[in-house]
C-alpha atoms as a PDB file:
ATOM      1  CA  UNK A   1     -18.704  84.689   5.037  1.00  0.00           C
ATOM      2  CA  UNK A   2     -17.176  87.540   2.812  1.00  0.00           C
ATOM      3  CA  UNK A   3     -20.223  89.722   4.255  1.00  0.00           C
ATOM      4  CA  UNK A   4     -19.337  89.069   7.569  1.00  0.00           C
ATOM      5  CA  UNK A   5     -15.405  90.059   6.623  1.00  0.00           C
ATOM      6  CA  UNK A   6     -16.452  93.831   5.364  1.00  0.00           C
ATOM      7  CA  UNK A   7     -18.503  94.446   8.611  1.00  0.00           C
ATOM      8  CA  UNK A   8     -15.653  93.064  10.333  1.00  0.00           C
ATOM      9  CA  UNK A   9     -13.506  95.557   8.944  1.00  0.00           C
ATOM     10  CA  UNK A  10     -15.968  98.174   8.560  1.00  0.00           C
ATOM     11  CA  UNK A  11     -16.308  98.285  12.045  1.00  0.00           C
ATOM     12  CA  UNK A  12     -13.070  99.974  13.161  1.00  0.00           C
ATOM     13  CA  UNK A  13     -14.178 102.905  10.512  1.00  0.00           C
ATOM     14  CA  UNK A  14     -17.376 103.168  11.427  1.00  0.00           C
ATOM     15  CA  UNK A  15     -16.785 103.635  15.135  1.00  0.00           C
ATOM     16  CA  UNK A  16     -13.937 106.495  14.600  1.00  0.00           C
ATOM     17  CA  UNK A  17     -16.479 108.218  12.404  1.00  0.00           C
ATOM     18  CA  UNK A  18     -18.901 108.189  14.974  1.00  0.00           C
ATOM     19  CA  UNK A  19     -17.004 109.301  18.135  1.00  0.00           C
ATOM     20  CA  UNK A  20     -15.975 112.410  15.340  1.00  0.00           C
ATOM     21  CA  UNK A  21     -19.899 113.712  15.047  1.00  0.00           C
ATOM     22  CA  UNK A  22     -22.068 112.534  17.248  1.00  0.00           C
ATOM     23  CA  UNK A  23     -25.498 111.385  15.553  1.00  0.00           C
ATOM     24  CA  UNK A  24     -28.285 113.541  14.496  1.00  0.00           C
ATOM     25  CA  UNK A  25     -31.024 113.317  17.003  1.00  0.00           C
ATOM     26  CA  UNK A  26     -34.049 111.309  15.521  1.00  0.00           C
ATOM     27  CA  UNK A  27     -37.416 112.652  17.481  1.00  0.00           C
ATOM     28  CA  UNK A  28     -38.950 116.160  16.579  1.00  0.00           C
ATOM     29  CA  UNK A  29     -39.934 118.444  19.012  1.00  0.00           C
ATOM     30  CA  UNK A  30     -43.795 117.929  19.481  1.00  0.00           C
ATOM     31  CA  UNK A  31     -45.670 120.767  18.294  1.00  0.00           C
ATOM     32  CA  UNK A  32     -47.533 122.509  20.801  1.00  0.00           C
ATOM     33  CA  UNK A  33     -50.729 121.639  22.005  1.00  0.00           C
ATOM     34  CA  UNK A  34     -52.930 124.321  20.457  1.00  0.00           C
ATOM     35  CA  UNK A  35     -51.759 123.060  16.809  1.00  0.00           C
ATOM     36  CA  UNK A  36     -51.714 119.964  17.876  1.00  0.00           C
ATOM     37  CA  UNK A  37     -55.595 119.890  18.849  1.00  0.00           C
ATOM     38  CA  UNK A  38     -57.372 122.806  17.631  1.00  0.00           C
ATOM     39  CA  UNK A  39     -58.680 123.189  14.305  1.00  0.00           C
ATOM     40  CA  UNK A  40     -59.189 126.852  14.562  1.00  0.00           C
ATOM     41  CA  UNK A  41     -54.991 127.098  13.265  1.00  0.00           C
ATOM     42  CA  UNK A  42     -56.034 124.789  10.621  1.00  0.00           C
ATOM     43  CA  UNK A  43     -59.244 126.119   9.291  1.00  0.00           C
ATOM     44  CA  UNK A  44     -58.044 129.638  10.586  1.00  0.00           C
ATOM     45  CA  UNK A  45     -61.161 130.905  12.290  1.00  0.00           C
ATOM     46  CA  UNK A  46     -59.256 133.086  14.886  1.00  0.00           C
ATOM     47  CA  UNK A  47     -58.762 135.797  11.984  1.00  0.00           C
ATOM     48  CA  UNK A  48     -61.698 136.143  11.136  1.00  0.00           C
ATOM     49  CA  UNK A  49     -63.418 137.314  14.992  1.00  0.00           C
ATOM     50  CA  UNK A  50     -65.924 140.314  14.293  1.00  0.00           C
ATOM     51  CA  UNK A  51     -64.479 143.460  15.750  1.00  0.00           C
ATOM     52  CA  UNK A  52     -67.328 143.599  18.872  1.00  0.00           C
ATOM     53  CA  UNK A  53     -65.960 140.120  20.157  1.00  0.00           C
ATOM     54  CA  UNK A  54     -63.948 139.629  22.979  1.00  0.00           C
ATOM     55  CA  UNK A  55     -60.889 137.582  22.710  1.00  0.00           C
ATOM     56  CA  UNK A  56     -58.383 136.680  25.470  1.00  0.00           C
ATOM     57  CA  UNK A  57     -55.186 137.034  24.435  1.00  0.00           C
ATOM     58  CA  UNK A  58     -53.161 136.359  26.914  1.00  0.00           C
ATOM     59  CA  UNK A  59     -52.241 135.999  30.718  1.00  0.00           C
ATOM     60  CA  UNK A  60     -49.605 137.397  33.298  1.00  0.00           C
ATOM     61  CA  UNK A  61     -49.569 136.563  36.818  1.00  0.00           C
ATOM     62  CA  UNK A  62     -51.692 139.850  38.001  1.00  0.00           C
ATOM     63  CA  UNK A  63     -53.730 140.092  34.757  1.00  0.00           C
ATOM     64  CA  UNK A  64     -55.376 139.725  30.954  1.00  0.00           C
ATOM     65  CA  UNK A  65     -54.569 141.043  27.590  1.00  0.00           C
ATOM     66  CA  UNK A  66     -57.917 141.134  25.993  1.00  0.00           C
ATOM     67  CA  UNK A  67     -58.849 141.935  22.151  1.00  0.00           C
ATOM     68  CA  UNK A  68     -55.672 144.312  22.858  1.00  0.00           C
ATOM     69  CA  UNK A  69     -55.809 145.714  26.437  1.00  0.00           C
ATOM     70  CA  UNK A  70     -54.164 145.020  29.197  1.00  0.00           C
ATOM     71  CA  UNK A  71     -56.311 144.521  32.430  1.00  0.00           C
ATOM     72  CA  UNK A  72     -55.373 143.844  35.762  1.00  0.00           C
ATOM     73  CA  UNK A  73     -56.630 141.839  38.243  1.00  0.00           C
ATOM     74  CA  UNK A  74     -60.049 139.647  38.153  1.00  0.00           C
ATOM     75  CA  UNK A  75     -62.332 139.953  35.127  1.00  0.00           C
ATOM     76  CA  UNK A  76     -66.183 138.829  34.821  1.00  0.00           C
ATOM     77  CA  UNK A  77     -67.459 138.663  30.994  1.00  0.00           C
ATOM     78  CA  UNK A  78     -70.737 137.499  30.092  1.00  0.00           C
ATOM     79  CA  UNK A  79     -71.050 137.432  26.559  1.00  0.00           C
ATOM     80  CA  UNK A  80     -69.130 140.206  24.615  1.00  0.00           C
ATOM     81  CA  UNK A  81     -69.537 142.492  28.061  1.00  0.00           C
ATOM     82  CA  UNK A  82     -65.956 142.755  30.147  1.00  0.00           C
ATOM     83  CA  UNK A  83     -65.900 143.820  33.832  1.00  0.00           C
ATOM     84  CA  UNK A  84     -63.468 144.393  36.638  1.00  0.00           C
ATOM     85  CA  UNK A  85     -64.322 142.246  39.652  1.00  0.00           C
ATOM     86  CA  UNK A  86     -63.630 142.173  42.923  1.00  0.00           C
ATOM     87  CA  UNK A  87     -62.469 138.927  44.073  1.00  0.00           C
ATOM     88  CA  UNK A  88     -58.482 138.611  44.771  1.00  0.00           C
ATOM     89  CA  UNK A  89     -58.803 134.911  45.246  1.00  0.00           C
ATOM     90  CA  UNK A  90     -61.361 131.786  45.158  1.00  0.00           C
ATOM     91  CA  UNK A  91     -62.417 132.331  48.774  1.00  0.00           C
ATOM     92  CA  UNK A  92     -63.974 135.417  48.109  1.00  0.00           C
ATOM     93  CA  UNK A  93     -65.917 134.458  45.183  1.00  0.00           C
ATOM     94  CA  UNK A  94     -69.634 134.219  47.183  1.00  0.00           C
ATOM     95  CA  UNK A  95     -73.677 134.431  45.736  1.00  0.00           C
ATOM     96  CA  UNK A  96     -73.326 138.747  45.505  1.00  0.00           C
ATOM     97  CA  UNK A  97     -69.957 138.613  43.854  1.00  0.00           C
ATOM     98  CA  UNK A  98     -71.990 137.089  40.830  1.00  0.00           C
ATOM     99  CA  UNK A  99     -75.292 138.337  41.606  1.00  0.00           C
ATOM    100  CA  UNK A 100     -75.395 140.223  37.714  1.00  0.00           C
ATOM    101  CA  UNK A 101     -76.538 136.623  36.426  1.00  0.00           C
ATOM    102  CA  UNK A 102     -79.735 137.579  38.773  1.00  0.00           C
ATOM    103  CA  UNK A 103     -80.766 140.451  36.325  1.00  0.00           C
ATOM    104  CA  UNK A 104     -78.744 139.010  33.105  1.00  0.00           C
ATOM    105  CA  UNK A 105     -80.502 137.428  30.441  1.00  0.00           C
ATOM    106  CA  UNK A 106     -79.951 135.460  28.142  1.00  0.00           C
ATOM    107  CA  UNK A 107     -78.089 133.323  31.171  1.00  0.00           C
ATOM    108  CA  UNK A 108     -74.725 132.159  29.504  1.00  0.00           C
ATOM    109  CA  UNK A 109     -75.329 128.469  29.428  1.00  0.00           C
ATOM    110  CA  UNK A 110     -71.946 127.578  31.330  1.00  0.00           C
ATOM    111  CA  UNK A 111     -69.949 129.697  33.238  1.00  0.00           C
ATOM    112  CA  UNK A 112     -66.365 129.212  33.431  1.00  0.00           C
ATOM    113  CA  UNK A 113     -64.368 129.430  36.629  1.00  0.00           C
ATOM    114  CA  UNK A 114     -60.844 130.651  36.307  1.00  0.00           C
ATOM    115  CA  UNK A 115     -59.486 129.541  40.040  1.00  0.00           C
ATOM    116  CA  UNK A 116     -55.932 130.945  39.696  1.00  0.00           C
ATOM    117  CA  UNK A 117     -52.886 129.465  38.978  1.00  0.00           C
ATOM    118  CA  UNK A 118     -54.381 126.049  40.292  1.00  0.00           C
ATOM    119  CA  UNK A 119     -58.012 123.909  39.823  1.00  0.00           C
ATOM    120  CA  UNK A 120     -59.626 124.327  42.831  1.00  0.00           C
ATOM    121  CA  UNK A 121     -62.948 122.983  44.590  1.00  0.00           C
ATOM    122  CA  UNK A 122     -65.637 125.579  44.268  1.00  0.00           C
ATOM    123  CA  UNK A 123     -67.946 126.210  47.863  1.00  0.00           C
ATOM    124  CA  UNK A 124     -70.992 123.765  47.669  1.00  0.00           C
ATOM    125  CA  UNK A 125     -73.092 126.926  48.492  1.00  0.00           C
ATOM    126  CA  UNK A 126     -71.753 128.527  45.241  1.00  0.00           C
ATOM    127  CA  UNK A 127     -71.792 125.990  43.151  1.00  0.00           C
ATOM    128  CA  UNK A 128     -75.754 125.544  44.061  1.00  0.00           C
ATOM    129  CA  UNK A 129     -76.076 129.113  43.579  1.00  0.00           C
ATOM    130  CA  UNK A 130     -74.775 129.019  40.048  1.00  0.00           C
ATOM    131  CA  UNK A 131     -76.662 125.944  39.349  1.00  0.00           C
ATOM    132  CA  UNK A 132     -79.755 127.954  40.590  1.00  0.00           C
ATOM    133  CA  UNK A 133     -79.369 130.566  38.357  1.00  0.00           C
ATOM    134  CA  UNK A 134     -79.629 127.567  34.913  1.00  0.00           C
ATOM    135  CA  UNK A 135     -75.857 127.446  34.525  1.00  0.00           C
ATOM    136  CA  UNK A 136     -73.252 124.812  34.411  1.00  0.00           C
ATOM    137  CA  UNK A 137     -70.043 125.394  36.319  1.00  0.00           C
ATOM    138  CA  UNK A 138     -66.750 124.422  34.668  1.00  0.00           C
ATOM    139  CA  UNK A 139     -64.033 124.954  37.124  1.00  0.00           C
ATOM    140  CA  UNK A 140     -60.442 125.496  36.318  1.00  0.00           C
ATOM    141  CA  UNK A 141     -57.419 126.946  35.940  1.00  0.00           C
ATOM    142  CA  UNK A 142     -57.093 131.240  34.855  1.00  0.00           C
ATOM    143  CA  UNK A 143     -54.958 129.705  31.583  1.00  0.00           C
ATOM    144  CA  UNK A 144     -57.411 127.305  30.671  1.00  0.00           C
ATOM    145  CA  UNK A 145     -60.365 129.209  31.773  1.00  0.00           C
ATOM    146  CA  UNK A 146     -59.558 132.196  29.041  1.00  0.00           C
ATOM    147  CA  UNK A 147     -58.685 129.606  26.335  1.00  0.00           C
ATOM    148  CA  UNK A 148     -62.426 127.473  26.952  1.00  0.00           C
ATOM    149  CA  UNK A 149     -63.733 131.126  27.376  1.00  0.00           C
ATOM    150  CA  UNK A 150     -62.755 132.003  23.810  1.00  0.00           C
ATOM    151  CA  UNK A 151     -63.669 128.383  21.658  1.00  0.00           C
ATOM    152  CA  UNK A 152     -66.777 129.028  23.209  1.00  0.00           C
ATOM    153  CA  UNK A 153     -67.458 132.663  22.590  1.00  0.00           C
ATOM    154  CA  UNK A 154     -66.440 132.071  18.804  1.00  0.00           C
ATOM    155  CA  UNK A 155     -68.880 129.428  18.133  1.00  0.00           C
ATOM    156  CA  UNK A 156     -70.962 131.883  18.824  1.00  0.00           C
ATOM    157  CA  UNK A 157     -72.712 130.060  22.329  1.00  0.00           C
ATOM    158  CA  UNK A 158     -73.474 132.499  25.315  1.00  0.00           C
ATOM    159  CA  UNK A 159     -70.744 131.760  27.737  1.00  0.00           C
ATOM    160  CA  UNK A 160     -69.715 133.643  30.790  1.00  0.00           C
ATOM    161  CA  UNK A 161     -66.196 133.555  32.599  1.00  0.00           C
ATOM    162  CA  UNK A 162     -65.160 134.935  36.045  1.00  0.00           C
ATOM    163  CA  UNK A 163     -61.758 134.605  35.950  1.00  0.00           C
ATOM    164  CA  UNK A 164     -58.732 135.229  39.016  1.00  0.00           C
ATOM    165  CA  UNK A 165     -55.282 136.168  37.919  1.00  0.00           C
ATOM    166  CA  UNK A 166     -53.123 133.370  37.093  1.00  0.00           C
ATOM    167  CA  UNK A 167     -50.777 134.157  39.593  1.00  0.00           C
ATOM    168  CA  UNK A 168     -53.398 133.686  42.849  1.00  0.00           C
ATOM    169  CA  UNK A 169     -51.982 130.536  44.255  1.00  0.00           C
ATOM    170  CA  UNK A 170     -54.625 127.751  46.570  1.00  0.00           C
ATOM    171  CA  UNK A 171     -56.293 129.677  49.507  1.00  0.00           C
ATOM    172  CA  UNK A 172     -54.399 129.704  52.692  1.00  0.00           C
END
């Protein structure tokens, strides 16, 4: 009962020294999802990239920053080998806008698809055309695309990438 009494007349105290300060949040931002899931801040790999590989760096809405340049528009690497490309949007990705895996070789064994700002369904006639040539197709967004693009390329597996500006929005 005497418990009950000092909580009783706690209360009143308690309740003017909360409306005073209001509480200290409890929940932590999250961390974001690169530390959260990649190893590569942990073991710190990224550092440590030989000179000769390419590394994407980051994005803007018209272009790349790659191992230090700025590039606009779309970019087609295969391996450690960067090109401008011609292709302003998904629909004009076709057979002869990748016809360089025809004479490449090794052929990367994926090729990564950077479709814009958005995931987007690739042309059946391209996607057998890339199968054709021995490669798997991994379509998706320009972010992602560049971020898959480099994992890949550091653990040392032949990879290619044709890649849109993340600002190219779904085909009209």
């Amino acid at each position: 009962m005497v418990v009950r009494q000092r909580a009783v007349a706690t209360l009143p105290t308690l309740m003017r020294a909360l409306r005073k300060e209001p509480p200290k949040p409890t929940t932590q931002p999250l961390p974001s999802l690169r530390r959260a899931f990649s190893l590569y801040d942990q073991i710190n790999l990224i550092d440590n990239v030989p000179e000769d590989q390419l590394r994407f760096q980051g994005y803007t809405d018209t272009g790349f920053t790659v191992s230090g340049v700025q590039y606009e528009g779309s970019l087609l690497c295969v391996g450690n080998v960067l090109l401008s490309w011609g292709p302003k949007k998904l629909s004009e990705i076709t057979a002869d806008s990748l016809s360089i895996f025809r004479i490449v070789r090794p052929i990367p064994e994926i090729l990564i698809l950077g479709c814009g700002r958005h995931i987007e369904q690739v042309d059946p006639e391209l996607r057998r055309y890339i199968q054709s040539t021995g490669m798997k197709l991994e379509a998706v967004d320009s972010r992602n695309a560049a971020s898959t693009y480099n994992i890949l390329n550091e653990e040392g597996r032949i990879v290619a990438a044709a890649l849109l500006p993340y600002g190219v929005s779904r085909d009209a």
